[in-house]
Protein backbone atom coordinates (compact mmCIF):
# COMPACT_ATOMS: atom_id res chain seq x y z
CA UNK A 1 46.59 273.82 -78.87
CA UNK A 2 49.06 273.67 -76.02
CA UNK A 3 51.24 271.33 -77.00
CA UNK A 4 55.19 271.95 -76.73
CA UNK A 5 57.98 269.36 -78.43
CA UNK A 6 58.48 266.13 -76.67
CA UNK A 7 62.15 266.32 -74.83
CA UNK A 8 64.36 264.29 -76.66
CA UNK A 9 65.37 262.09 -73.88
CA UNK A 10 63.07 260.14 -70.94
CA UNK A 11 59.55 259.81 -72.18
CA UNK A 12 58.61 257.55 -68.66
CA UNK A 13 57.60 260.51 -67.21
CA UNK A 14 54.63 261.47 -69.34
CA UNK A 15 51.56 259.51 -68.90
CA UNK A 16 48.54 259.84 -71.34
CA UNK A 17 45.37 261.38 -70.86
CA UNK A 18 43.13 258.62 -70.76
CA UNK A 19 45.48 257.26 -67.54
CA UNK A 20 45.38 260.33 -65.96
CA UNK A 21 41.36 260.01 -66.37
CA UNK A 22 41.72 256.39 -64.54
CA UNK A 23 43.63 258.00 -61.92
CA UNK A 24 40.81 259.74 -61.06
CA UNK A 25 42.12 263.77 -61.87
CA UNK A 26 39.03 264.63 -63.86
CA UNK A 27 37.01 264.00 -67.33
CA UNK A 28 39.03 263.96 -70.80
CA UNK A 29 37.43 266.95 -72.06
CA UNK A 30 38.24 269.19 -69.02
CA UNK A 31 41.87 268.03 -69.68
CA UNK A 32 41.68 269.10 -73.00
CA UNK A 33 40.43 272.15 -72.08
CA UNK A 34 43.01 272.99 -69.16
CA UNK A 35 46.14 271.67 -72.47
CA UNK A 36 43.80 273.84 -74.61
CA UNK A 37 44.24 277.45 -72.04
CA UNK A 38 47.95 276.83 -71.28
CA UNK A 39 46.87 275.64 -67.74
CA UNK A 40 48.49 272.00 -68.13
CA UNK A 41 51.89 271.36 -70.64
CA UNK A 42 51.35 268.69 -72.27
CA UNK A 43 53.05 266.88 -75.62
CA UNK A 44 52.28 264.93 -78.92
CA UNK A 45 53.60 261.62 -79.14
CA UNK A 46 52.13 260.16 -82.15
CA UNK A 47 49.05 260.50 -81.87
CA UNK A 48 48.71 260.50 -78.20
CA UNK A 49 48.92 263.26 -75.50
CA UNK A 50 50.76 263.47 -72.69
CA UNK A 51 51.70 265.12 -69.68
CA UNK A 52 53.97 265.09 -66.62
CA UNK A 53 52.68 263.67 -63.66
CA UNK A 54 54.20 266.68 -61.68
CA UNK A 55 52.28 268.95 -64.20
CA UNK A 56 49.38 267.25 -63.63
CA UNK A 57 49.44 267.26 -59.61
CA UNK A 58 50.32 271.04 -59.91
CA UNK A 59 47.13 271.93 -62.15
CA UNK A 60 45.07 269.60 -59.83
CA UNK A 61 46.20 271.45 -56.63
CA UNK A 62 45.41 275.22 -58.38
CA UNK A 63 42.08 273.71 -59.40
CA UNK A 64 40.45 272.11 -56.45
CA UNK A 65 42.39 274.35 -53.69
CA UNK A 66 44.27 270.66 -52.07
């Protein structure tokens, strides 16, 4: 998958995927699937994935065109 190492220093940044779902930037599976073709970084903490907020607003934006 499209996961890269976590950076070693501030995690606040990174929000998981079922937040970004509650914030309303699409379904878990099309996440997945964006991490999945390279379209959205995201990392493994634990057993939980996250991404960057900034990431996140940047794939959003090439997606729906706003």
């Amino acid at each position: 998958m499209g996961y890269s190492p976590p950076p070693s220093s501030d995690l606040t940044h990174y929000i998981t995927l079922q937040e970004v779902v509650s914030l309303g930037y699409g379904a878990y599976q099309t996440l997945r699937e964006w991490i999945a073709d390279g379209r959205l970084p995201a990392v493994k903490i634990g057993s939980r994935i996250k991404v960057l907020r900034t990431d996140l607003d940047g794939t959003a934006e090439g997606v729906t065109g706003h």
